[in-house]
PDB file of N, CA and C in Angstrom:
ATOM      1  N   UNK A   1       0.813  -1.185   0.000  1.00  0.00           N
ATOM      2  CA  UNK A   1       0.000   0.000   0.000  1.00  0.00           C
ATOM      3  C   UNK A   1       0.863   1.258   0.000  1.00  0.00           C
ATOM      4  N   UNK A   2       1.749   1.355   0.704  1.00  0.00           N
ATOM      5  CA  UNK A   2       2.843   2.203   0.694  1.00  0.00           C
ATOM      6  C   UNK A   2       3.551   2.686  -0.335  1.00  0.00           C
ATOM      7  N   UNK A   3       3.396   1.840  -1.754  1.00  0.00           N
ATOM      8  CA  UNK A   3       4.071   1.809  -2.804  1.00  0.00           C
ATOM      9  C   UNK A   3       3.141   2.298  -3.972  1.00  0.00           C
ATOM     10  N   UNK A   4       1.679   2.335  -3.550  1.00  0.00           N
ATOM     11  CA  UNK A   4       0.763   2.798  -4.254  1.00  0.00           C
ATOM     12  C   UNK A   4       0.358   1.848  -4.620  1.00  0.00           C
ATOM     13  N   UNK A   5       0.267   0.189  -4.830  1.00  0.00           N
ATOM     14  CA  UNK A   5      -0.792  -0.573  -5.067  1.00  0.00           C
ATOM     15  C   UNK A   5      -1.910  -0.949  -3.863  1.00  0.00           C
ATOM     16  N   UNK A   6      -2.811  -1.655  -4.660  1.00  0.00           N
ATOM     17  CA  UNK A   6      -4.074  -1.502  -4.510  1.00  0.00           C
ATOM     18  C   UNK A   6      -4.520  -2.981  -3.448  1.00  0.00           C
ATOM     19  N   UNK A   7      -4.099  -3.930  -4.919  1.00  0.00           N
ATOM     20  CA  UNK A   7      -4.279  -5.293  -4.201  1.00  0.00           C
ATOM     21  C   UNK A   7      -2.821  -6.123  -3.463  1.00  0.00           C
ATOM     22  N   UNK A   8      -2.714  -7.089  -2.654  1.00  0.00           N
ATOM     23  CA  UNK A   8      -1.798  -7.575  -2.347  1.00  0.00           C
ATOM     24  C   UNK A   8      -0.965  -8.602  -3.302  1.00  0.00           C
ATOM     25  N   UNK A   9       0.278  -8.895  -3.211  1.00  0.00           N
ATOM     26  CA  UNK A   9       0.634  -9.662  -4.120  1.00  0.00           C
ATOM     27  C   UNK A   9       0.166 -11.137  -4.523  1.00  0.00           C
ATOM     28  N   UNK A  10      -0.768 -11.689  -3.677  1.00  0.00           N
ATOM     29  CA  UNK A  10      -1.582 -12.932  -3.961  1.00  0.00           C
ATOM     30  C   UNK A  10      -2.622 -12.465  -4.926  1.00  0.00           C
ATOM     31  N   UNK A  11      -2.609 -11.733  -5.102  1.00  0.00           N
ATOM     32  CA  UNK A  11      -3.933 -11.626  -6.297  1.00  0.00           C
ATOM     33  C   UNK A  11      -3.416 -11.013  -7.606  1.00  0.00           C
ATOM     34  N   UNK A  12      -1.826 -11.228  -7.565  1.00  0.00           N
ATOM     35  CA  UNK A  12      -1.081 -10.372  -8.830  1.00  0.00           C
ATOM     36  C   UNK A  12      -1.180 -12.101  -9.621  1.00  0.00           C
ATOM     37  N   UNK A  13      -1.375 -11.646 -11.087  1.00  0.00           N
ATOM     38  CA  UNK A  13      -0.772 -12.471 -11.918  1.00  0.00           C
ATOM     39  C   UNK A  13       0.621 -13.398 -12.000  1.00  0.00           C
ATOM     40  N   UNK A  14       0.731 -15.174 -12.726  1.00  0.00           N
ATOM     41  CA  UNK A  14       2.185 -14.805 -12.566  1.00  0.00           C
ATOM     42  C   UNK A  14       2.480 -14.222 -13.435  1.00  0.00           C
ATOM     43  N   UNK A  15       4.025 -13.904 -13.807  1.00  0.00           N
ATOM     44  CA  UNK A  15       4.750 -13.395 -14.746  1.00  0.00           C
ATOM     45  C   UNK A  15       4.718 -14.016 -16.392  1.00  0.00           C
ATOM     46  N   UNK A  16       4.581 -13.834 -17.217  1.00  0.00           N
ATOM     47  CA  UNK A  16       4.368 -14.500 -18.312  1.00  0.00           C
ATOM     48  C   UNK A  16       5.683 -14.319 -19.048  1.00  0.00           C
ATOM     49  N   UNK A  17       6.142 -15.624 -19.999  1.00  0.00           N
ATOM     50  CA  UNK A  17       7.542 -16.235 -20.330  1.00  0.00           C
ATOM     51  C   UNK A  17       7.235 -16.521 -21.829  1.00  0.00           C
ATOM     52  N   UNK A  18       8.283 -15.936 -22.817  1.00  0.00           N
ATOM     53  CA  UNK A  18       7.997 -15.990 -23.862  1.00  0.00           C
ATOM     54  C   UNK A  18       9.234 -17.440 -24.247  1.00  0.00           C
ATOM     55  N   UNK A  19       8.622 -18.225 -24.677  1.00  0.00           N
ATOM     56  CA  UNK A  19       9.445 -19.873 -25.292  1.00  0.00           C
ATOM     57  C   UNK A  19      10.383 -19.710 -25.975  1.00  0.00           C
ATOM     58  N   UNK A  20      10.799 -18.409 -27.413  1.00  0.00           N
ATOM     59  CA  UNK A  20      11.576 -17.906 -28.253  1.00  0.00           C
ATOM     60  C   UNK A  20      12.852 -17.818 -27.648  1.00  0.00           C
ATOM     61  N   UNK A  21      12.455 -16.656 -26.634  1.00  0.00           N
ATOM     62  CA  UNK A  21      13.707 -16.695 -25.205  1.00  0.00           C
ATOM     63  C   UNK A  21      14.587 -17.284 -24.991  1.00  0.00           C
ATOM     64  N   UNK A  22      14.343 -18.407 -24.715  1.00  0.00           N
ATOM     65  CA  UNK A  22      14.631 -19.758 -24.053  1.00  0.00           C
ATOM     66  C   UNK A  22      15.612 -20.779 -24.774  1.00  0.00           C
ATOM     67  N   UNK A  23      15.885 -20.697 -26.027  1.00  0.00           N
ATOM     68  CA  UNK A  23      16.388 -21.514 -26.795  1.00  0.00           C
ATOM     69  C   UNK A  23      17.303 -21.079 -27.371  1.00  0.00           C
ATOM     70  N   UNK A  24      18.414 -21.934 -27.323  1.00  0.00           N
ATOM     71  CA  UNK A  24      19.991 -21.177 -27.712  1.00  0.00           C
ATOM     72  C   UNK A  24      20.028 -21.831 -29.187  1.00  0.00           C
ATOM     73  N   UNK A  25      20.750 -20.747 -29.988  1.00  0.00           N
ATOM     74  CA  UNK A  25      20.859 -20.365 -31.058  1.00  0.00           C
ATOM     75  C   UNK A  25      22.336 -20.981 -31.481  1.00  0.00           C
ATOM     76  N   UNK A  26      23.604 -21.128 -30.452  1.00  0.00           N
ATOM     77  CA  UNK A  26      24.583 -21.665 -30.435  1.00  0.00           C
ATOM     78  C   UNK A  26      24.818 -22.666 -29.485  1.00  0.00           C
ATOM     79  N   UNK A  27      25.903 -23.196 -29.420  1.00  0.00           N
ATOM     80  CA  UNK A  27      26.501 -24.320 -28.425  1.00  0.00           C
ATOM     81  C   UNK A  27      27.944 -24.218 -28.428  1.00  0.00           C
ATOM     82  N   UNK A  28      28.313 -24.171 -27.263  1.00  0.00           N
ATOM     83  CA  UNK A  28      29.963 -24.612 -26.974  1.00  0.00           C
ATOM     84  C   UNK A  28      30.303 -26.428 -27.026  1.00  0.00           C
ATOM     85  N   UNK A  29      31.223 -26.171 -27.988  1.00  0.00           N
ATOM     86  CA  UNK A  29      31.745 -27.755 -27.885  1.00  0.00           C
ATOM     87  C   UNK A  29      33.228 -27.734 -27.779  1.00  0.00           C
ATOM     88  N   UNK A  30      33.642 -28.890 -26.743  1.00  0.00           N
ATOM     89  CA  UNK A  30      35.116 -29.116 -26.518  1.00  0.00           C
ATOM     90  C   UNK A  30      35.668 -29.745 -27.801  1.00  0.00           C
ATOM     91  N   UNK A  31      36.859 -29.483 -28.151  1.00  0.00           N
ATOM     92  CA  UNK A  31      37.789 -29.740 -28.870  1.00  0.00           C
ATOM     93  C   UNK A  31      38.887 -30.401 -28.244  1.00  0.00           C
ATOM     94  N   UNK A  32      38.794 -31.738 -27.989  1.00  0.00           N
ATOM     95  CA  UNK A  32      40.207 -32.630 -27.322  1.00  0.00           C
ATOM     96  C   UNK A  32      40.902 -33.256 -28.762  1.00  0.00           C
ATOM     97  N   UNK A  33      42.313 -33.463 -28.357  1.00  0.00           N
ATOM     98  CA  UNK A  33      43.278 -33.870 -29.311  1.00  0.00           C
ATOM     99  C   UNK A  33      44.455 -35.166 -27.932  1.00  0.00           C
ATOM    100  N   UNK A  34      44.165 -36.388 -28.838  1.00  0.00           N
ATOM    101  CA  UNK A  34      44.257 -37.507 -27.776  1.00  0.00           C
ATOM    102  C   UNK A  34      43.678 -36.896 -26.250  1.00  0.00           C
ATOM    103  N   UNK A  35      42.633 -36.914 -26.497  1.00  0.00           N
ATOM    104  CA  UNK A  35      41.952 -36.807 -25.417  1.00  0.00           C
ATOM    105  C   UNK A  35      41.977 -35.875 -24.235  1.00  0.00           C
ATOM    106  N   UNK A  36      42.621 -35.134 -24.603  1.00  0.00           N
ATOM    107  CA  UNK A  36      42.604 -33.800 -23.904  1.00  0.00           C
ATOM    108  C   UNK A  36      42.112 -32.476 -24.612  1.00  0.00           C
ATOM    109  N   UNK A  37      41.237 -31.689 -23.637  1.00  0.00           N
ATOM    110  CA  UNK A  37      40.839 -30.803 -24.269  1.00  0.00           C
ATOM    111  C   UNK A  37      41.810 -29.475 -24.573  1.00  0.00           C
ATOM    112  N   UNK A  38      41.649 -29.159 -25.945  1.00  0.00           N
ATOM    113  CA  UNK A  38      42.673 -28.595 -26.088  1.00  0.00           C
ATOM    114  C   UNK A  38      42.131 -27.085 -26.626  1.00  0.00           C
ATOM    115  N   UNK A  39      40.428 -26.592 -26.684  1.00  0.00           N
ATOM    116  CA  UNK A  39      40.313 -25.506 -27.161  1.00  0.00           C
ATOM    117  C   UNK A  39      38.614 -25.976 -27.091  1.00  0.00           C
ATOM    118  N   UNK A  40      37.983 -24.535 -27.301  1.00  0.00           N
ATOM    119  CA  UNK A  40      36.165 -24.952 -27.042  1.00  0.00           C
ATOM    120  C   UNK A  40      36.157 -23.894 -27.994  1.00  0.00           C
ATOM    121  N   UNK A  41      34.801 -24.155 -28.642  1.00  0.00           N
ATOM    122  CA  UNK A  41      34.589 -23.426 -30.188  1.00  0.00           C
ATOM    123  C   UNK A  41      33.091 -23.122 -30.149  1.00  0.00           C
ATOM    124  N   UNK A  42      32.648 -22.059 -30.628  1.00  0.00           N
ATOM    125  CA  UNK A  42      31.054 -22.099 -30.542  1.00  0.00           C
ATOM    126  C   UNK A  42      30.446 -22.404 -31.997  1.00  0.00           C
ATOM    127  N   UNK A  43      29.624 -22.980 -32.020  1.00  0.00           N
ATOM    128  CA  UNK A  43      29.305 -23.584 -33.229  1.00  0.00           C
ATOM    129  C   UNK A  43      27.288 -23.314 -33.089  1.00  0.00           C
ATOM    130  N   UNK A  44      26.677 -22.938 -34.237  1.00  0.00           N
ATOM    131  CA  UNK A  44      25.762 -23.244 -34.414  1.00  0.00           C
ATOM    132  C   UNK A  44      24.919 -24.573 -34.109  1.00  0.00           C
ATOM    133  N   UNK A  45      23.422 -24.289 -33.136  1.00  0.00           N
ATOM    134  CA  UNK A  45      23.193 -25.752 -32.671  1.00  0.00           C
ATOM    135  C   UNK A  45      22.891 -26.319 -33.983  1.00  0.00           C
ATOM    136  N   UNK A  46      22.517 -26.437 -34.935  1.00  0.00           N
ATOM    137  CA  UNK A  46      22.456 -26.963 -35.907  1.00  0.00           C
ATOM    138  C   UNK A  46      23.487 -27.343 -37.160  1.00  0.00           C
ATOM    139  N   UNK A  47      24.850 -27.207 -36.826  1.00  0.00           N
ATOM    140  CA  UNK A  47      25.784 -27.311 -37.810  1.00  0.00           C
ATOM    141  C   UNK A  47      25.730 -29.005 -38.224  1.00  0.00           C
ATOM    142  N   UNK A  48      26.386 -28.905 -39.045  1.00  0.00           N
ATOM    143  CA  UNK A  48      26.742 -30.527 -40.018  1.00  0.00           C
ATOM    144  C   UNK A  48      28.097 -30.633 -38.957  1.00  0.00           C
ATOM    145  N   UNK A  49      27.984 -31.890 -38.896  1.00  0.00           N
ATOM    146  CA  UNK A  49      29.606 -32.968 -38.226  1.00  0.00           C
ATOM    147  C   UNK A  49      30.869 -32.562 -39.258  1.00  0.00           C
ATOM    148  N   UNK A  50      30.601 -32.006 -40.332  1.00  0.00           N
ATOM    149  CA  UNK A  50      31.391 -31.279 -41.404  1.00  0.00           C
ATOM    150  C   UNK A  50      31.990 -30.160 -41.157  1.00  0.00           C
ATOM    151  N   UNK A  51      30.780 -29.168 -40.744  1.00  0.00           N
ATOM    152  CA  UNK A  51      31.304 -27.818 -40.221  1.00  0.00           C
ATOM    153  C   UNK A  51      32.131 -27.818 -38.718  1.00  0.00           C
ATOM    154  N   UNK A  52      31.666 -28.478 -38.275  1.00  0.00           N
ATOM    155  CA  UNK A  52      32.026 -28.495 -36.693  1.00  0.00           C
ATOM    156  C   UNK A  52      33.372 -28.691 -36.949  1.00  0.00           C
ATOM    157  N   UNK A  53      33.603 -29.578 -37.654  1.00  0.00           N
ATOM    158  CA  UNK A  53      35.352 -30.377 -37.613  1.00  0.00           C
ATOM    159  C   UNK A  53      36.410 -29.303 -38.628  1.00  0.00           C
ATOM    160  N   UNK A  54      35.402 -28.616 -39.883  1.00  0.00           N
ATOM    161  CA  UNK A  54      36.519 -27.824 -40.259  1.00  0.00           C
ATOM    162  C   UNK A  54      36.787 -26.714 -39.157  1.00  0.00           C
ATOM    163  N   UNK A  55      35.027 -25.886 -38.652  1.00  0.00           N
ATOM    164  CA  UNK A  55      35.604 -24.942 -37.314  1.00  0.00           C
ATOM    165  C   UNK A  55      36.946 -25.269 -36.214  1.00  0.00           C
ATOM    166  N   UNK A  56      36.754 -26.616 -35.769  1.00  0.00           N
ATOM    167  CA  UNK A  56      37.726 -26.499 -35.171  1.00  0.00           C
ATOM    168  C   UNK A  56      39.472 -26.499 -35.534  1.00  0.00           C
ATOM    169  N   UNK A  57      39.240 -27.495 -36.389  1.00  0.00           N
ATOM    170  CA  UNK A  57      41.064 -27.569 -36.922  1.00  0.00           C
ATOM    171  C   UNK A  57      41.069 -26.070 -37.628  1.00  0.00           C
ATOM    172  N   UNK A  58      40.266 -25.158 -37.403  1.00  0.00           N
ATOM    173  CA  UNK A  58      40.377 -23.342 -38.304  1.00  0.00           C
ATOM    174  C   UNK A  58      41.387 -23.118 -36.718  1.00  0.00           C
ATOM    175  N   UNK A  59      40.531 -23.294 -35.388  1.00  0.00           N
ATOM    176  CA  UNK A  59      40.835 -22.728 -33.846  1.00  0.00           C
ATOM    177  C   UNK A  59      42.185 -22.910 -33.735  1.00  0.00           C
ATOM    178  N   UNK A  60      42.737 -21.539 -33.614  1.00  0.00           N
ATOM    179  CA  UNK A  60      44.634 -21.455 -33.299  1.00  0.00           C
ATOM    180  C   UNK A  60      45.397 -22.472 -32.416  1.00  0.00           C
ATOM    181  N   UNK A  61      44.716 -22.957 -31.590  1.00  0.00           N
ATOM    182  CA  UNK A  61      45.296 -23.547 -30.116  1.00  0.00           C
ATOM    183  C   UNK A  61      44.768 -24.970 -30.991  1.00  0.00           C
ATOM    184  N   UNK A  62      43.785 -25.166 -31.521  1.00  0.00           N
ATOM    185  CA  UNK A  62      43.882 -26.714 -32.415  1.00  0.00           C
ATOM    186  C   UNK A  62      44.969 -26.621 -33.377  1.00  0.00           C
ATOM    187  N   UNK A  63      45.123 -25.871 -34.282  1.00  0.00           N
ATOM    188  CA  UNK A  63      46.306 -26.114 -35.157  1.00  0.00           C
ATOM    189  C   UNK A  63      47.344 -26.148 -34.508  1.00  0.00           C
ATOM    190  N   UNK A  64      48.065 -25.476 -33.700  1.00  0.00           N
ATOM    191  CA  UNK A  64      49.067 -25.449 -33.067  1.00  0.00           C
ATOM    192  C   UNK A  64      49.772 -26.816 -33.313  1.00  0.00           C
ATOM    193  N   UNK A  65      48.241 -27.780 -31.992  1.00  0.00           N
ATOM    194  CA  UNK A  65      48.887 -29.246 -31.934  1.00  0.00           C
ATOM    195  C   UNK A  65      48.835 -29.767 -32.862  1.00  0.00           C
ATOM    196  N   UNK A  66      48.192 -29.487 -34.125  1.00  0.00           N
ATOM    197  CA  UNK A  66      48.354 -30.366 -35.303  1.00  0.00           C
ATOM    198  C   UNK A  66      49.337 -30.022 -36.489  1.00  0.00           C
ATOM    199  N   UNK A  67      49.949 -29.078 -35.601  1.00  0.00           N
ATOM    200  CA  UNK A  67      51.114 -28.694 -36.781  1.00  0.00           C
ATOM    201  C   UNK A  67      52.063 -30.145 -36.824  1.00  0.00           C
ATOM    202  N   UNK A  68      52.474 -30.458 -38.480  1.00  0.00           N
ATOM    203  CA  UNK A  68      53.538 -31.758 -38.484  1.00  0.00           C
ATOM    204  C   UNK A  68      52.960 -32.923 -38.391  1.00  0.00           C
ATOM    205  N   UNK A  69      51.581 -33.355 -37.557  1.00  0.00           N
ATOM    206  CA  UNK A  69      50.942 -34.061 -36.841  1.00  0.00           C
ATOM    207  C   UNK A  69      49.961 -34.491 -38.368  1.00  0.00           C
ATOM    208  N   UNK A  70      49.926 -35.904 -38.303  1.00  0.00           N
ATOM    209  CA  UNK A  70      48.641 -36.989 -38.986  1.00  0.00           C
ATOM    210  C   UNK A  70      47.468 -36.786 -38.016  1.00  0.00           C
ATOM    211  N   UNK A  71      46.732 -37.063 -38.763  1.00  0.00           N
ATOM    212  CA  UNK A  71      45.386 -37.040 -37.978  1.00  0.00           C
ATOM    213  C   UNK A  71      44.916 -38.733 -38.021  1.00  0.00           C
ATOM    214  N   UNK A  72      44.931 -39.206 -37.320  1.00  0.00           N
ATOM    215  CA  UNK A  72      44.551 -40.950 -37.555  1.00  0.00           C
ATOM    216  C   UNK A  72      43.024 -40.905 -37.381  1.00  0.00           C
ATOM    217  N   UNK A  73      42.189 -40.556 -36.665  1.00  0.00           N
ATOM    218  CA  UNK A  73      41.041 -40.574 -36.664  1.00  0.00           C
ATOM    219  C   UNK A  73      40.378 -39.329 -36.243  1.00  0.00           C
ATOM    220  N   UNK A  74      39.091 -39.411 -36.448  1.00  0.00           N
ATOM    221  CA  UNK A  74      38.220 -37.702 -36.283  1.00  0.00           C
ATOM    222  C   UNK A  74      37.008 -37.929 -35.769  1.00  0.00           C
ATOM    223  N   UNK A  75      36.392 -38.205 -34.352  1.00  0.00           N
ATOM    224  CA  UNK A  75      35.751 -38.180 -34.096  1.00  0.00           C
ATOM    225  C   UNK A  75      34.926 -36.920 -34.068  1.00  0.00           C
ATOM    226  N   UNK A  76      33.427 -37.157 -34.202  1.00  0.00           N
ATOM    227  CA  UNK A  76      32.399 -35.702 -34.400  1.00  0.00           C
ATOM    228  C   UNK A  76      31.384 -35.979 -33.779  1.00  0.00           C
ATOM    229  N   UNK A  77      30.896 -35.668 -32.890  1.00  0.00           N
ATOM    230  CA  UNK A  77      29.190 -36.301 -31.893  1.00  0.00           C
ATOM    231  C   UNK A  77      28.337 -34.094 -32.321  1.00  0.00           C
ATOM    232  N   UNK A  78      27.674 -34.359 -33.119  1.00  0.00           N
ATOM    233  CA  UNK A  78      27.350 -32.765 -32.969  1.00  0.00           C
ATOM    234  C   UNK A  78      26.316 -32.669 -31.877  1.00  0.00           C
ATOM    235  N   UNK A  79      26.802 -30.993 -31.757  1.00  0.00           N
ATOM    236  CA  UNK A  79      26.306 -30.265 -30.562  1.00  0.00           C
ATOM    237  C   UNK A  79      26.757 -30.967 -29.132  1.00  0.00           C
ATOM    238  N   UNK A  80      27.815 -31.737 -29.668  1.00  0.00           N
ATOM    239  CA  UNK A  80      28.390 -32.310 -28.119  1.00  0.00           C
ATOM    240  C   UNK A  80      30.143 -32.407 -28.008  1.00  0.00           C
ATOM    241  N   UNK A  81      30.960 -32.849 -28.794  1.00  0.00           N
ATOM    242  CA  UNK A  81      32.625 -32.718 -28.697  1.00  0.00           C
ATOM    243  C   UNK A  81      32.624 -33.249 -30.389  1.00  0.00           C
ATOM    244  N   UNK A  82      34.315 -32.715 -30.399  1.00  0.00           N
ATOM    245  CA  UNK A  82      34.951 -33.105 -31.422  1.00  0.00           C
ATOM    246  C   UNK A  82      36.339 -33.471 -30.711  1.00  0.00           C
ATOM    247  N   UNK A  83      36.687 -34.856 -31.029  1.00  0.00           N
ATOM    248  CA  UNK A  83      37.873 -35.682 -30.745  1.00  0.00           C
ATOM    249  C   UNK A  83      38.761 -36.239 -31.642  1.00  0.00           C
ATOM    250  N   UNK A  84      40.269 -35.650 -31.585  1.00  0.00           N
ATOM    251  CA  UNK A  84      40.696 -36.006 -32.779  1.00  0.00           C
ATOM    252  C   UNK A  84      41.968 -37.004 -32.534  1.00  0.00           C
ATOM    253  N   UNK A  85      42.804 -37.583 -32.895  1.00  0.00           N
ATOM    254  CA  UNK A  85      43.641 -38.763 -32.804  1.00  0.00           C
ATOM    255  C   UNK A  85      44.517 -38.302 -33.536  1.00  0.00           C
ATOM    256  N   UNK A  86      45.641 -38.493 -33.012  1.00  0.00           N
ATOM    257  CA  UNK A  86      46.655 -37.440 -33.793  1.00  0.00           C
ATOM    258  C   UNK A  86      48.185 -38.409 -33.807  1.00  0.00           C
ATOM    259  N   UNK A  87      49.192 -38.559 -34.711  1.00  0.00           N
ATOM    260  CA  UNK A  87      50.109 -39.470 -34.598  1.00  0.00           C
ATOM    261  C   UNK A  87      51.501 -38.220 -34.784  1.00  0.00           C
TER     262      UNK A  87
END
């Protein structure tokens, strides 16, 4: 009453939440090289296992370790890690 309303807060509405809000547009995914993480990249939640893997071997701190370095295998789980195997 003090504040100039009328009714008490039990008779206020709740707050109403728009769903649009709520939903991320990107994702962080780790980048490990033999199994250590070696750099995190933000990637569109919807990218191809394609994009994800060129984004990361683009990330400075990924090339680094793959300078000189084979790549023996390339793991890709999207919207979750990229793991790469490196000789």
């Amino acid at each position: 009453e003090r504040l100039g309303h009328t009714r008490t807060l039990a008779y206020e509405p709740w707050p109403r939440y728009d769903e649009t809000l709520l939903t991320e547009d990107t994702v962080e995914i780790p980048v490990q090289i033999n199994g250590k993480v070696r750099a995190r990249i933000q990637v569109a939640i919807d990218a191809t296992a394609e994009t994800i893997l060129s984004l990361a071997k683009m990330d400075e701190h990924v090339a680094r370790h793959l300078d000189g370095k084979t790549i023996a295998k390339e793991i890709v789980v999207p919207g979750k890690m990229v793991n790469l195997v490196v000789r």
